[in-house]
Protein backbone atom coordinates (compact mmCIF):
# COMPACT_ATOMS: atom_id res chain seq x y z
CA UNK A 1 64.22 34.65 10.22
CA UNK A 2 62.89 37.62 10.20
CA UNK A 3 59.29 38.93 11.95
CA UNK A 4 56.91 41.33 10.01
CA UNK A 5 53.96 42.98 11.08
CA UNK A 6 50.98 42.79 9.14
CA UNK A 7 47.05 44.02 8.79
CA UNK A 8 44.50 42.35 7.00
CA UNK A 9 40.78 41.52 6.21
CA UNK A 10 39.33 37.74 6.17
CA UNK A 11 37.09 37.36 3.30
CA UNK A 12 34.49 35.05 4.13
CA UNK A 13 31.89 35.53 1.29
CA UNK A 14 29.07 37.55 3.15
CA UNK A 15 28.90 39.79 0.15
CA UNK A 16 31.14 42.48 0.12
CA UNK A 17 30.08 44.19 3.68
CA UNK A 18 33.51 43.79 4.70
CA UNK A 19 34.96 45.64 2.62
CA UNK A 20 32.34 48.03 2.62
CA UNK A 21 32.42 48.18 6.71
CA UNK A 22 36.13 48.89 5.98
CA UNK A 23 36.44 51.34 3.85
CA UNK A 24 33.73 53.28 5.99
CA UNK A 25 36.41 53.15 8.80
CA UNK A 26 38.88 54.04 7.01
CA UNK A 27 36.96 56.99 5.67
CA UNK A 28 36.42 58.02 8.94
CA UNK A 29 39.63 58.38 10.52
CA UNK A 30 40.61 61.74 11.19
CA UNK A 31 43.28 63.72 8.77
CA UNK A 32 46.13 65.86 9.91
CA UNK A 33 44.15 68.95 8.08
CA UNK A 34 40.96 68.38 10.55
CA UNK A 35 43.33 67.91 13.57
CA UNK A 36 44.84 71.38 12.74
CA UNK A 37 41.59 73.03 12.03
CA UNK A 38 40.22 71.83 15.19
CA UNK A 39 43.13 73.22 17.39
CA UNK A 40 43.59 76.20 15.12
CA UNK A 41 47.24 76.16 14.19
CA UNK A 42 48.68 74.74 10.58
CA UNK A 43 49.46 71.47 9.56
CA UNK A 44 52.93 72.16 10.25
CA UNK A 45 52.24 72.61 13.61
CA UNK A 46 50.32 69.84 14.06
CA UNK A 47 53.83 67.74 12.57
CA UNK A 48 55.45 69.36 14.29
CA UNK A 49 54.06 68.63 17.79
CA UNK A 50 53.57 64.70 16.45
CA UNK A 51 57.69 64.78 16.13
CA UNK A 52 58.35 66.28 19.03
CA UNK A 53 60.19 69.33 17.87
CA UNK A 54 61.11 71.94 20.12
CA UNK A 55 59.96 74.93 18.17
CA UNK A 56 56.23 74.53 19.74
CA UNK A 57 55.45 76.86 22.60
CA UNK A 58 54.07 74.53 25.61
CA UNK A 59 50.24 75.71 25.36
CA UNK A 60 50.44 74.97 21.85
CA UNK A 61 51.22 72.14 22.36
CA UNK A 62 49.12 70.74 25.15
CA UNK A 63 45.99 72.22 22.76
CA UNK A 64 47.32 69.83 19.78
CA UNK A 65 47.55 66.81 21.55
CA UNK A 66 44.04 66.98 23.37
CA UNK A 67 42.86 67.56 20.07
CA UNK A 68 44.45 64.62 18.96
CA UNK A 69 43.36 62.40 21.83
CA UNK A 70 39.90 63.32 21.40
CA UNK A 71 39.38 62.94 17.45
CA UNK A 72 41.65 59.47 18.27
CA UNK A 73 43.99 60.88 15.10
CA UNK A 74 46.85 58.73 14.51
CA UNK A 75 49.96 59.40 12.47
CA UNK A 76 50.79 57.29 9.01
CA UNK A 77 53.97 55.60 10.11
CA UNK A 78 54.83 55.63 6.03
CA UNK A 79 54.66 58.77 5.98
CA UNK A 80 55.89 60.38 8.88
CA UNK A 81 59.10 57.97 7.11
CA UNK A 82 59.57 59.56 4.12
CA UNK A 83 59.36 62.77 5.68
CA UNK A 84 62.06 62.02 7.99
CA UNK A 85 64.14 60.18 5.43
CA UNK A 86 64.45 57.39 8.50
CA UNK A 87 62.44 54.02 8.91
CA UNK A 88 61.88 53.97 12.46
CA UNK A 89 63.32 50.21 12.37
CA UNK A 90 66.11 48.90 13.78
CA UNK A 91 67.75 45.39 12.58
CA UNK A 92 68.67 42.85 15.09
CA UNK A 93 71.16 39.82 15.14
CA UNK A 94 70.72 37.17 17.16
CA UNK A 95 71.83 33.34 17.68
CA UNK A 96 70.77 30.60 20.14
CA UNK A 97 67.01 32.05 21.29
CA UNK A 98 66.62 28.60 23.10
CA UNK A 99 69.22 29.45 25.49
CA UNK A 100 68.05 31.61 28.48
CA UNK A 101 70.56 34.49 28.23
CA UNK A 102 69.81 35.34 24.12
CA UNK A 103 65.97 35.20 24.92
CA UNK A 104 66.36 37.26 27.69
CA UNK A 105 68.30 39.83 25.85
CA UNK A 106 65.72 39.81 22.79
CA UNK A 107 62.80 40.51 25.68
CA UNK A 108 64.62 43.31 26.37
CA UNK A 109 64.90 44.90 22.67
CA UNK A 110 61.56 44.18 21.94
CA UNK A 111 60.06 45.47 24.76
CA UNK A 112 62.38 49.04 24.29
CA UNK A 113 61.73 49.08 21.06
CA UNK A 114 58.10 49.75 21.15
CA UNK A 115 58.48 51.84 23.70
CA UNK A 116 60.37 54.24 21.59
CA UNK A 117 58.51 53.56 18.97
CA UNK A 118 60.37 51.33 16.67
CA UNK A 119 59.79 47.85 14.89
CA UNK A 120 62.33 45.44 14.37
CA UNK A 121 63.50 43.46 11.81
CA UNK A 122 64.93 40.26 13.57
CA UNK A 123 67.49 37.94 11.98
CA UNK A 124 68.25 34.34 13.43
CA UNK A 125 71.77 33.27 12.55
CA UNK A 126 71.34 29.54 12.01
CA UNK A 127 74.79 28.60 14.08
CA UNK A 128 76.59 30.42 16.48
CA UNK A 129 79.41 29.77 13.88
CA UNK A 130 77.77 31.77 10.79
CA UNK A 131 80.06 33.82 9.01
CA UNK A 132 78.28 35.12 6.01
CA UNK A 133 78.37 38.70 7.64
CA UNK A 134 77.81 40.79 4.52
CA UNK A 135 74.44 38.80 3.37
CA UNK A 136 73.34 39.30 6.71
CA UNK A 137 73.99 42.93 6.66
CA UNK A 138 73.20 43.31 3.19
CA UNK A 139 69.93 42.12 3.84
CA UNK A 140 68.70 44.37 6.89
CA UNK A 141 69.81 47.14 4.75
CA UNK A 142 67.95 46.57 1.92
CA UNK A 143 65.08 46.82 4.58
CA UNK A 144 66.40 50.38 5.06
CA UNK A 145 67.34 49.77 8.94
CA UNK A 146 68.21 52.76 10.89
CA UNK A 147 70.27 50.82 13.03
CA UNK A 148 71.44 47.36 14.12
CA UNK A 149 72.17 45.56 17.16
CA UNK A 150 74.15 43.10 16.92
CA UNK A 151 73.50 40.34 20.03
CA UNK A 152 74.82 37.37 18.76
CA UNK A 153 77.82 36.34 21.03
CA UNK A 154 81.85 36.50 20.34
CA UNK A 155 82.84 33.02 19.44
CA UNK A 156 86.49 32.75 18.19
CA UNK A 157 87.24 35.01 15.58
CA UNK A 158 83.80 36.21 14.52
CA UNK A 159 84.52 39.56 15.89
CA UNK A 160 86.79 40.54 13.28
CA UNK A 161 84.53 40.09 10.64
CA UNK A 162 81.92 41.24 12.02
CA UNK A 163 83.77 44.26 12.58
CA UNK A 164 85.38 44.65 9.10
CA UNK A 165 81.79 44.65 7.61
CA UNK A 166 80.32 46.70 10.20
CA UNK A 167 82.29 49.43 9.27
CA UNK A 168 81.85 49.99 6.02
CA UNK A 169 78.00 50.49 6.68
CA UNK A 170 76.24 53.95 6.78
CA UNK A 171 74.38 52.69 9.85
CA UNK A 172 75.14 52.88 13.44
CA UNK A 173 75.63 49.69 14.88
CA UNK A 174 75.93 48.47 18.91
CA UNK A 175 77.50 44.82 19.96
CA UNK A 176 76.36 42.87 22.70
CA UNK A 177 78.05 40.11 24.86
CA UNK A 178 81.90 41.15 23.12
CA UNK A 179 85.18 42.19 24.77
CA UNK A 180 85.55 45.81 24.96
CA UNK A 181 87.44 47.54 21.75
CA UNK A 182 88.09 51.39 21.12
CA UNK A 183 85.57 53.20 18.36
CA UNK A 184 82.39 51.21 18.86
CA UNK A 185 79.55 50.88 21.23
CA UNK A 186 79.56 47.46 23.35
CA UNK A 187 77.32 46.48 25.84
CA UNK A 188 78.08 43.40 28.57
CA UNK A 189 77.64 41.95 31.43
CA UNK A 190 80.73 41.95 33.09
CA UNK A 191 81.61 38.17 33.57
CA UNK A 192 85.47 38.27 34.98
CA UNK A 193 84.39 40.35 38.28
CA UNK A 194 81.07 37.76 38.13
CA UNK A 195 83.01 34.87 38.36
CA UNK A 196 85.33 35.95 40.83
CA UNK A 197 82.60 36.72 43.15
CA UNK A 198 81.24 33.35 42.66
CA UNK A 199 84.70 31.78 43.26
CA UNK A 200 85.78 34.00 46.36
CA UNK A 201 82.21 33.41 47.97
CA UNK A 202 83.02 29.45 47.92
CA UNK A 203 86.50 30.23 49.47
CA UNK A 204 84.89 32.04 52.38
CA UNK A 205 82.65 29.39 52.91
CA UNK A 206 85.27 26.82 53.62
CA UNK A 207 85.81 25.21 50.38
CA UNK A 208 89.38 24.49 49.53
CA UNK A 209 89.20 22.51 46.77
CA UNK A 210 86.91 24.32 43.74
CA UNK A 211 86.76 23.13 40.23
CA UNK A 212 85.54 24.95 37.38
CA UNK A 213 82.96 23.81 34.56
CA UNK A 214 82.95 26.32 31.72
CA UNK A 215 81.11 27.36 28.39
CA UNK A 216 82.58 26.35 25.25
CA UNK A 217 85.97 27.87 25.13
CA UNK A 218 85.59 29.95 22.30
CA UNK A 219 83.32 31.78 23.64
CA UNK A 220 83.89 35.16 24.98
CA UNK A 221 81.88 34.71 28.14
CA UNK A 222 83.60 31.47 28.89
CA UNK A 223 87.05 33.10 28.63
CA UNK A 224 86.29 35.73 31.19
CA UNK A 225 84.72 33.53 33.52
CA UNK A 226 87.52 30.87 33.49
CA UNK A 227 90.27 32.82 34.08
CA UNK A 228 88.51 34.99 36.82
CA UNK A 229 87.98 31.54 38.43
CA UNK A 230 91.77 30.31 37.52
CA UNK A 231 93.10 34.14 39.17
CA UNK A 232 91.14 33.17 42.67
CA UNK A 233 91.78 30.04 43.01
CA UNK A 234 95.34 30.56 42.10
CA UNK A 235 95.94 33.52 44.96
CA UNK A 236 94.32 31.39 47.48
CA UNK A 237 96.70 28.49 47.18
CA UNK A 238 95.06 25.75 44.93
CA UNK A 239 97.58 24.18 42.91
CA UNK A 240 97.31 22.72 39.35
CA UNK A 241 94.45 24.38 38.39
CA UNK A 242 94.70 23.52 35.02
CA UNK A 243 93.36 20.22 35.79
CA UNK A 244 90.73 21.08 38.27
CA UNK A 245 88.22 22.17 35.09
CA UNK A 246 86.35 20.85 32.38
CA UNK A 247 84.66 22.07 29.25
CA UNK A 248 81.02 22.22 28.60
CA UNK A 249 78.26 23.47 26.21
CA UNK A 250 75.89 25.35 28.28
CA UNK A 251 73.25 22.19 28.33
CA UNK A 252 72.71 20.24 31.54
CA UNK A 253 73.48 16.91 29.69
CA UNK A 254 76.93 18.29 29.06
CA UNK A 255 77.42 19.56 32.84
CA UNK A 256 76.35 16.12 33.95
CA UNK A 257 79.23 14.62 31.64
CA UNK A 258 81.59 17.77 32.85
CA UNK A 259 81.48 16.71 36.79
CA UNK A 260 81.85 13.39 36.10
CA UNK A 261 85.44 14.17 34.48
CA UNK A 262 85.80 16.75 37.19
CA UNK A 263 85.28 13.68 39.90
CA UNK A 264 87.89 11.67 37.73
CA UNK A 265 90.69 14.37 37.51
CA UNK A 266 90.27 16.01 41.28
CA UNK A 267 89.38 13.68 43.75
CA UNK A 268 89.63 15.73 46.52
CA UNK A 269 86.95 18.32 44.82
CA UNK A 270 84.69 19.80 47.56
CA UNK A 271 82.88 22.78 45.49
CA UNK A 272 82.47 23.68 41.53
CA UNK A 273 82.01 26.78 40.35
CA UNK A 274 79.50 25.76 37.13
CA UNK A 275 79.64 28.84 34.49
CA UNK A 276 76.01 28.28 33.66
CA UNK A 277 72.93 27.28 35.66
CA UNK A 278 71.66 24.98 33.16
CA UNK A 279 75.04 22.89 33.81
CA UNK A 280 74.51 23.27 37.39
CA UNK A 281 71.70 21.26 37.19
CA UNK A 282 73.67 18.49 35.40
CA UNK A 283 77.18 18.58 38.10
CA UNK A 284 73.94 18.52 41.17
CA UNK A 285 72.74 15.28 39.84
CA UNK A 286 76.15 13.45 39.69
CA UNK A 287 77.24 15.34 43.34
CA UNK A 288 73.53 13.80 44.52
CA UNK A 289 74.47 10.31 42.54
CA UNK A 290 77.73 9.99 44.73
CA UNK A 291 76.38 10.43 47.99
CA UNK A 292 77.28 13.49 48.93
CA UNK A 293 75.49 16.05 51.24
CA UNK A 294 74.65 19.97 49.80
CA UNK A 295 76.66 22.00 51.12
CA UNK A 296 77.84 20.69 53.86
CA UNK A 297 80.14 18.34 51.91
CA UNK A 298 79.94 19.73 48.57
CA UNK A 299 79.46 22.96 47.15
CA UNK A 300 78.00 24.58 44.13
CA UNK A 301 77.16 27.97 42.43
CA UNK A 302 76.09 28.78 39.28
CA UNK A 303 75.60 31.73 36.55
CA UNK A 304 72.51 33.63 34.98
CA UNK A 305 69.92 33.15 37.70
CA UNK A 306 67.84 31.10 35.48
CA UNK A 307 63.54 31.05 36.79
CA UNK A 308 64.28 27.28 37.68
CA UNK A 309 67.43 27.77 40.00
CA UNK A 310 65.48 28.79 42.88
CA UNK A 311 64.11 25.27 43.19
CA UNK A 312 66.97 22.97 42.41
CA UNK A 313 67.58 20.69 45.39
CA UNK A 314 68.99 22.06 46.98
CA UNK A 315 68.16 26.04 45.67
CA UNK A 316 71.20 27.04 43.84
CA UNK A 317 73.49 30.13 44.64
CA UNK A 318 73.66 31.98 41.48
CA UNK A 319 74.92 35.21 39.59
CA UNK A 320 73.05 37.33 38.68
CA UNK A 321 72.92 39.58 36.09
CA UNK A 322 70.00 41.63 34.34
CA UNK A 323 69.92 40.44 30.45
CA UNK A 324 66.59 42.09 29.68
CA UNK A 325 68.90 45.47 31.01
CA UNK A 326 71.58 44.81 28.13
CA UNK A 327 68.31 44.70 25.60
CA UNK A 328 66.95 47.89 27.28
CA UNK A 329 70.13 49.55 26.35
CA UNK A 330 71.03 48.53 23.25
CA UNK A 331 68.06 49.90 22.40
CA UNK A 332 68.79 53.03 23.79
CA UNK A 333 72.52 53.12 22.95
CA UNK A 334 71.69 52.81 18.96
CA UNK A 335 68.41 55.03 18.83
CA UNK A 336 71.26 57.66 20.92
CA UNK A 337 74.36 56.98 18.25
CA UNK A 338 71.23 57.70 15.21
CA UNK A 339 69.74 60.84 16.42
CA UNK A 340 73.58 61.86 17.00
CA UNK A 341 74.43 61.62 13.39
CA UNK A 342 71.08 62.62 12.41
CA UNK A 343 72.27 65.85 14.26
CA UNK A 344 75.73 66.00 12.67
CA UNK A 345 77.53 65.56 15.75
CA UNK A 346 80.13 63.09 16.47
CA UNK A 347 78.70 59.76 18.47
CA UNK A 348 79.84 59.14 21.98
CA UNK A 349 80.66 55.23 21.43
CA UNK A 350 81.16 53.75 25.06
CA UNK A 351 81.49 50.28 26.62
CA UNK A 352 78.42 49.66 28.66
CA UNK A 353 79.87 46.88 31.67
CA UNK A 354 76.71 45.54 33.86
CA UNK A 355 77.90 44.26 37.30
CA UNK A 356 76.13 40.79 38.39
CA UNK A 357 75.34 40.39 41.85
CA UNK A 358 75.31 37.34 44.01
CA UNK A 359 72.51 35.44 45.56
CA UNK A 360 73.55 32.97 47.93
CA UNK A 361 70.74 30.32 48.09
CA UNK A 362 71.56 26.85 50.14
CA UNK A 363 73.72 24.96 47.62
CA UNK A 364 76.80 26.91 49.47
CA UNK A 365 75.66 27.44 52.54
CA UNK A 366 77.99 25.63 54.19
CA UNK A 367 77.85 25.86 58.41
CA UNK A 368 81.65 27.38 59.29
């Protein structure tokens, strides 16, 4: 799926004022020639000062772009593209938009995007699963991309593929949400040092007992966060932790299924540590089916902060971390990597880790 933008004129019959009305505007705008005549320097210039180059003296500058503020002159985007030889567009991969973290993410391109002045060309994978790599890249190239990001999440062995195509392209491209790997640019939220926050602040409280209900286990995310949680629990004495945890699939149905497993395989369960807030809600239910009292009996924290988490009964404690951020900077990372080989110098390629933070709400707060 991809999203266009697009301008256009509703005919509805009254003649052909319209179009007349329209072509009067467009006759009107103001050219590049007039905007240089007016502030008395070349058309160069003028491109010059509309591209930002540095070979403009200040005053010169500041006279151009009043002049262009006042005669409302606006730049062709086509052109100012073939000039440059660049599209100003940057492809984007995504996958799962109806869960909270993906949409988050996209807000976060979108919104950093237009600040810098790009469009995007987004692309929809149709399972988490898809694996017709070259197609996809195929097709944001014939679209003449500077750039893609690619924020569809590591599931099993996707990476590799994704990586063999990705480079053999003549574009930079920046992962989100994958494990960290030499020669390319990755951006994540750090979910191992999440998840053993969450686990080590039910510890403190007085919880002894803490089971685990993760992501899909081919998942990246859920890797990180189940063995963070398997490492505390571990040091702190609980034994058998292998069957003290339970598979979900991010969905609140499947958490509600999760903790009833959990209930059936470890009794003596006093607190979960839920890698997703949506399952949270589902393990709350079953804790409030049996009887129990939150947190005083039973506690629970989740992942991602989600809007509704603050009003769970009882509020949820939560991780969390800034997903609109990772958009913001993949953003930034890839228009960075492009104007670095526009430039003819060698990219810095990094891995970007974003540390999530806790917030203890009442579904923990257990009275020591």
């Amino acid at each position: 799926m991809a999203f266009f933008v697009c301008y256009y004129v509703i005919d509805n019959g009254n003649d052909n004022r319209n179009d007349n009305i329209l072509m009067e505007r467009i006759n009107k705008r103001p050219t590049i020639k007039q905007v240089a005549s007016a502030s008395g320097v070349s058309t160069q210039t003028v491109s010059r000062v509309i591209n930002n180059r540095p070979d403009v003296s200040p005053e010169t500058r500041e006279r151009v772009m009043k002049v262009i503020k006042e005669m409302g002159y606006q730049p062709s985007a086509l052109a100012r593209s073939l000039i440059q030889q660049r599209s100003y567009t940057l492809g984007v991969v995504t996958a799962g938009l109806k869960f909270i973290g993906p949409s988050r993410t996209l807000n976060g391109i979108t919104s950093a995007a237009e600040d810098a002045g790009y469009s995007l060309i987004l692309k929809e994978l149709p399972n988490f699963n898809a694996n017709n790599v070259s197609s996809i890249f195929n097709g944001l190239l014939s679209r003449h991309v500077d750039g893609i990001i690619w924020a569809a999440p590591e599931i099993g062995t996707n990476r590799d593929w994704v990586e063999k195509f990705s480079f053999e392209l003549n574009v930079p491209i920046v992962f989100l949400t994958m494990a960290p790997r030499d020669g390319i640019t990755i951006i994540a939220v750090n979910n191992h040092q999440g998840a053993e926050t969450a686990t080590q602040h039910l510890i403190d409280k007085g919880y002894r007992h803490i089971g685990h209900i993760s992501g899909p286990m081919e998942w990246w995310e859920s890797k990180e966060r189940f063995s963070a949680w398997k490492s505390v629990v571990g040091a702190a004495g609980q034994i058998n932790a292998d069957d003290h945890w339970v598979e979900g699939n991010w969905s609140s149905s499947s958490g509600k299924e999760a903790c009833e497993k959990l209930f059936d395989q470890y009794p003596e369960m006093d607190a979960i540590f839920v890698a997703n807030d949506q399952m949270a809600l589902g393990a709350l239910a079953v804790i409030h089916e049996r009887g129990l009292d939150v947190p005083e009996e039973f506690g629970l924290v989740g992942f991602d902060n989600t809007a509704e988490s603050e009003f769970y009964w009882p509020a949820l404690t939560t991780m969390q971390h800034d997903q609109h951020q990772v958009g913001t900077l993949a953003v930034n990372e890839t228009i960075r990597i492009i104007e670095a080989i526009r430039n003819k110098e060698t990219p810095d390629y990094k891995t970007i880790m974003l540390t999530p933070n806790i917030l203890i709400r009442t579904s923990s707060l257990r009275k020591l």
